[in-house]
Protein backbone atom coordinates (compact mmCIF):
# COMPACT_ATOMS: atom_id res chain seq x y z
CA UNK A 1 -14.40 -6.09 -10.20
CA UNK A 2 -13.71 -4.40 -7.31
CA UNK A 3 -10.29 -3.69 -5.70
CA UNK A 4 -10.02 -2.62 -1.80
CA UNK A 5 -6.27 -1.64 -1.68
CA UNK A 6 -4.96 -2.00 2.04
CA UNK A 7 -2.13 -1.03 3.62
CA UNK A 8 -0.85 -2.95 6.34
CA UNK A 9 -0.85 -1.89 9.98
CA UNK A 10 1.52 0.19 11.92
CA UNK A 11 5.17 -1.43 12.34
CA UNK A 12 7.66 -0.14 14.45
CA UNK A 13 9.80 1.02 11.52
CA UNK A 14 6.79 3.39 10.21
CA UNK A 15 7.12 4.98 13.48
CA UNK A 16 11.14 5.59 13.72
CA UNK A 17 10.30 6.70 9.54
CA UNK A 18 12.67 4.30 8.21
CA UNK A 19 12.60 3.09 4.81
CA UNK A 20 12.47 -0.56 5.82
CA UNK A 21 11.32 -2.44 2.24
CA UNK A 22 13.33 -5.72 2.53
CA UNK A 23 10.98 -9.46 3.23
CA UNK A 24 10.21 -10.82 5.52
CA UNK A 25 10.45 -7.22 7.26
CA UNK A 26 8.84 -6.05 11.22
CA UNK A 27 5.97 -7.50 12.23
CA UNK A 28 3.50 -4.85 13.84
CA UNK A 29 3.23 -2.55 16.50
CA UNK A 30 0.31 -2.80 19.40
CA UNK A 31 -1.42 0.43 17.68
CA UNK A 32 -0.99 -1.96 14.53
CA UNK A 33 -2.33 -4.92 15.98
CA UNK A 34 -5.23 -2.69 16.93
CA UNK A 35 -5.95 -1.54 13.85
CA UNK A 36 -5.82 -4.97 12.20
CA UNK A 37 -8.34 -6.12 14.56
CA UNK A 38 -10.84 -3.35 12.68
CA UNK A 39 -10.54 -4.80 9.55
CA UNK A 40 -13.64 -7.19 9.88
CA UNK A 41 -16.01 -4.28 11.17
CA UNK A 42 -14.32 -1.70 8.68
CA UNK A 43 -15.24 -3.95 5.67
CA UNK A 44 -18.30 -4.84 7.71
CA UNK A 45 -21.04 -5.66 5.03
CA UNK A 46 -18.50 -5.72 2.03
CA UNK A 47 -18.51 -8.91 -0.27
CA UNK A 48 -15.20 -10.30 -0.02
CA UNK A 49 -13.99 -12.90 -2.57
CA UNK A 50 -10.38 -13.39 -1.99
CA UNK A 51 -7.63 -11.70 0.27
CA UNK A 52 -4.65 -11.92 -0.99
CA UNK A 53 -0.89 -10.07 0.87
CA UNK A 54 2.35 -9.88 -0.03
CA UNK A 55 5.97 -11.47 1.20
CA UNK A 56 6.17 -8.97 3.83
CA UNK A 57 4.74 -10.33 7.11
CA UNK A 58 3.00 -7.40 8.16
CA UNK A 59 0.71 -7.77 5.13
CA UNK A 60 -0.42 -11.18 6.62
CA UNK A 61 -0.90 -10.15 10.27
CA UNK A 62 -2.66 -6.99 8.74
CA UNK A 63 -4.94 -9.41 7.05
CA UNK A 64 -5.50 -12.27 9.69
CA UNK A 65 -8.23 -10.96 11.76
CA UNK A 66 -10.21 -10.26 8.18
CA UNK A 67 -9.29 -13.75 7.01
CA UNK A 68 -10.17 -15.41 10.34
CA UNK A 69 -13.69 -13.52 10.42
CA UNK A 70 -14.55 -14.30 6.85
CA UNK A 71 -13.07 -18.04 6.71
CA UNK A 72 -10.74 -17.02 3.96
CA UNK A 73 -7.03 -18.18 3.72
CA UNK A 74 -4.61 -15.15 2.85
CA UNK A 75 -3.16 -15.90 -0.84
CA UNK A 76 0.53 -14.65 -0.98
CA UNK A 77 0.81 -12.32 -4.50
CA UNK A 78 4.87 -11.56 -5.43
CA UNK A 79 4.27 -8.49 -6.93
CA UNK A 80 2.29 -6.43 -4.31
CA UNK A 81 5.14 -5.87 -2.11
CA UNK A 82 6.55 -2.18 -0.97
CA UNK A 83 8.72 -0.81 -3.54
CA UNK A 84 12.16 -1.57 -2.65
CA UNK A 85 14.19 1.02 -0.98
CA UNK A 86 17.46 -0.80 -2.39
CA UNK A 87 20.72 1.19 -1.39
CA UNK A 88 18.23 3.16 0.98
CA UNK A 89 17.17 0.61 2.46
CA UNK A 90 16.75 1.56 6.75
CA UNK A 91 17.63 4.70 5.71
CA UNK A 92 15.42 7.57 7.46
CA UNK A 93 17.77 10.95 6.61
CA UNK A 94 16.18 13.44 4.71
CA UNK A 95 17.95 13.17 1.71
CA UNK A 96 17.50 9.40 1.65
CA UNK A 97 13.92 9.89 2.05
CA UNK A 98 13.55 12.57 -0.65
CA UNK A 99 15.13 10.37 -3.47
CA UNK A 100 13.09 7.73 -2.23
CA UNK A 101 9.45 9.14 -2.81
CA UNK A 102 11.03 11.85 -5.85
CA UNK A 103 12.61 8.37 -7.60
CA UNK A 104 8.85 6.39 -7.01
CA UNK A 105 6.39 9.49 -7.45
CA UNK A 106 8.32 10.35 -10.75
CA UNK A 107 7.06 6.69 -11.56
CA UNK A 108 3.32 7.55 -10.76
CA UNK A 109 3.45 10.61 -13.41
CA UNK A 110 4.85 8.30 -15.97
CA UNK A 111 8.82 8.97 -15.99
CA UNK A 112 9.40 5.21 -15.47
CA UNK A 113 12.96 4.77 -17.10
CA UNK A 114 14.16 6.65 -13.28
CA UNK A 115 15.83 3.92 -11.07
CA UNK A 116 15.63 3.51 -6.87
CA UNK A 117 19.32 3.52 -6.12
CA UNK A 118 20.48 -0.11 -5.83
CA UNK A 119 17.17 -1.11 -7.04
CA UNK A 120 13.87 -1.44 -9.70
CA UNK A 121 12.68 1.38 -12.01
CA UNK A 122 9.47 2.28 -12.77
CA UNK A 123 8.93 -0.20 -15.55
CA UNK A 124 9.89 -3.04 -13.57
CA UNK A 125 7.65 -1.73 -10.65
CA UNK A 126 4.65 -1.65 -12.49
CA UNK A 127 5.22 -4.93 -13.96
CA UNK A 128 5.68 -7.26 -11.08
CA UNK A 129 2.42 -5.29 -9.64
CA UNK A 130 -0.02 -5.17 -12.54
CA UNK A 131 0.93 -8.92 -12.75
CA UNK A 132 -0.28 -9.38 -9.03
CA UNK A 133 -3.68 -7.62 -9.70
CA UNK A 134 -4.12 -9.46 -12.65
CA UNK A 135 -4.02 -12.47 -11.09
CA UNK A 136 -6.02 -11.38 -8.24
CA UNK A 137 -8.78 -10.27 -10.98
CA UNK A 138 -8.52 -13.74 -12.69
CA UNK A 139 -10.03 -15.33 -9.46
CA UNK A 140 -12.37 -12.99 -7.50
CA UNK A 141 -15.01 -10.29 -8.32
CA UNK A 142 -13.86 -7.95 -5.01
CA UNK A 143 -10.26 -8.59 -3.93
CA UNK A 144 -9.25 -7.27 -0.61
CA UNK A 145 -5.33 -6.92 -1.60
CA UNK A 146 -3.01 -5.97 1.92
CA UNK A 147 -0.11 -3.89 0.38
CA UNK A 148 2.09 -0.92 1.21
CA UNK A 149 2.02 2.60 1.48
CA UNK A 150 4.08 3.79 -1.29
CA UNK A 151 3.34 1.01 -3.80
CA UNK A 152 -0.72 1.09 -3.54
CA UNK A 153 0.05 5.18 -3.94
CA UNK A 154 2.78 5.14 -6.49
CA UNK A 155 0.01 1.77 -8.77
CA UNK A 156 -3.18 4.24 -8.39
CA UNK A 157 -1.64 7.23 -9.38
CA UNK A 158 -0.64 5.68 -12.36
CA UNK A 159 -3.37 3.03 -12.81
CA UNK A 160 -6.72 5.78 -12.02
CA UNK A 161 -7.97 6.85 -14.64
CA UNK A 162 -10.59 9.43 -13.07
CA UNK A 163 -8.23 11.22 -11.25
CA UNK A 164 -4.81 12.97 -11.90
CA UNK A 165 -1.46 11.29 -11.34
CA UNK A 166 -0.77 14.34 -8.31
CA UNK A 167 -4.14 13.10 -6.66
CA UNK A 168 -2.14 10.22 -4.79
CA UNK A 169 0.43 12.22 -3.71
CA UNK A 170 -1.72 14.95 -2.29
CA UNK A 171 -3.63 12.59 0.17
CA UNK A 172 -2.05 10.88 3.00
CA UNK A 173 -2.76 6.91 3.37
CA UNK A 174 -2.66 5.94 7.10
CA UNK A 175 -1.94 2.59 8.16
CA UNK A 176 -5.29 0.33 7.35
CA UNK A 177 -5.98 3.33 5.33
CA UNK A 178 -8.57 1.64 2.64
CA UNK A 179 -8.43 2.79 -1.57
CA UNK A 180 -11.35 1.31 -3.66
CA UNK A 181 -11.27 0.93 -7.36
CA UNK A 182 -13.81 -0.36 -10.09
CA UNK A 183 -12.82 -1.77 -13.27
CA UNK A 184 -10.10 -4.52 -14.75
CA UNK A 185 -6.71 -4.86 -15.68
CA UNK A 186 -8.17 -5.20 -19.18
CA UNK A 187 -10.46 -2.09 -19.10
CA UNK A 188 -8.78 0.23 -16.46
CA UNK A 189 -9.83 1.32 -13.51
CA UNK A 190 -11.81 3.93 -11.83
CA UNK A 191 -10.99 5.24 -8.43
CA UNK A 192 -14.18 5.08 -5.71
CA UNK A 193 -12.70 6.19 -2.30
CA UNK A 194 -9.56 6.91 -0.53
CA UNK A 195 -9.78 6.66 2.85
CA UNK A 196 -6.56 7.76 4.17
CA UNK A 197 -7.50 7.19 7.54
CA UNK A 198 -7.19 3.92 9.43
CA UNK A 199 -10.34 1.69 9.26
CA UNK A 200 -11.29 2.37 12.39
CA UNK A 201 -11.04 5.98 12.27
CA UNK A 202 -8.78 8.80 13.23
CA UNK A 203 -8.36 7.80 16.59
CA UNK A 204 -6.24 4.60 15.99
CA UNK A 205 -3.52 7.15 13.52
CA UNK A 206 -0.61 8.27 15.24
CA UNK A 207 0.23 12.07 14.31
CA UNK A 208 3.70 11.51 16.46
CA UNK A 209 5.12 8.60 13.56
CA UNK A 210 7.84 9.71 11.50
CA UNK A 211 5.92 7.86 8.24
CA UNK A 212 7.03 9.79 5.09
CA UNK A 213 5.33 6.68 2.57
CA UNK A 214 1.97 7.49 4.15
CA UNK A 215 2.16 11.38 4.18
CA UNK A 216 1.11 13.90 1.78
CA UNK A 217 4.38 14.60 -1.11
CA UNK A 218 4.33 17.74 0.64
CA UNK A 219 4.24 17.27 4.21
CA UNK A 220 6.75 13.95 3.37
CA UNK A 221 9.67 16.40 1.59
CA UNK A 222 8.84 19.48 3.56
């Protein structure tokens, strides 16, 4: 099958840089709304069997125009949402940020047994997600799936089997930033493209947000 990872448009706590995890969570800003609304022509050609989103109701306003344009009703997956930030959570100081993405990109290289401070490990991360895609597999041949910024980084950079575990966190994924991937749940998968960019291009990113789950490991813990 194929997977088009997608993480949801721009919400006000992306641009303040707060760790904001918990459901049902901010809805989006108007640069978000914006780049929502370039889903349909983004994906403009693509065969599209099933969107599904997560609890968080950015996912779903990410997702509407898509849905709307393509008659397809959003399906609501449990495990797809961001990883939670747990004691962190609305945190944006740099140390809070730095055990954040350290505690989840330690997860990506396989050191699962670490825990988010008040929250999952890596085990229980990748369960609840490879669960979701499963299911999303089970029922469609290409899955648009509307997630977050450090989970869809933190899944392919364990999940990819083409590519090494640093790749995802040496490439920034912008809001509506698109990552494609071929294969199963059964077989593995294959990443096809990462565009880190929003789907409209780089005009709708904002270079002024403090958004340390989208940057580059580097630029995030610099």
């Amino acid at each position: 099958m194929r997977l088009l990872l997608v993480r949801h448009g721009q919400t006000p706590s992306n641009v303040r840089g707060l760790l904001d995890t918990a459901v049902p969570g901010p809805g989006l800003t108007p640069l978000g709304l914006r780049q929502a609304a370039e889903l349909p022509d983004g994906l403009a050609g693509r065969l599209v069997d099933a969107i599904f989103v997560s609890s968080l109701v950015r996912t779903r306003l990410t997702a509407e125009p898509l849905s709307m344009e393509r008659g397809l009703d959003p399906i609501e997956l449990p495990g797809v949402h961001e990883i939670a930030a747990g004691a962190l959570e609305l945190k944006s100081d740099r140390t809070s940020v730095r055990t954040y993405l350290e505690t989840a990109f330690a997860w990506g290289l396989g050191r699962l047994d670490g825990r988010m401070p008040g929250g999952e490990n890596g085990h229980e991360f990748f369960e609840r997600y490879d669960e979701s895609i499963t299911r999303a597999a089970r029922t469609s041949d290409t899955a648009v799936v509307v997630s977050h910024g450090a989970a869809i980084r933190v899944w392919v950079a364990m999940r990819a089997s083409n590519v090494p575990p640093s790749y995802a966190g040496d490439h920034e994924l912008d809001n509506t930033g698109v990552v494609e991937l071929e294969g199963s749940p059964s077989t593995g998968w294959r990443l096809l493209a990462w565009q880190g960019t929003p789907v409209g291009g780089a005009e709708l990113a904002d270079a002024t947000a403090e958004d340390p789950t989208g940057e580059t490991l580097e630029e995030a813990l610099d």
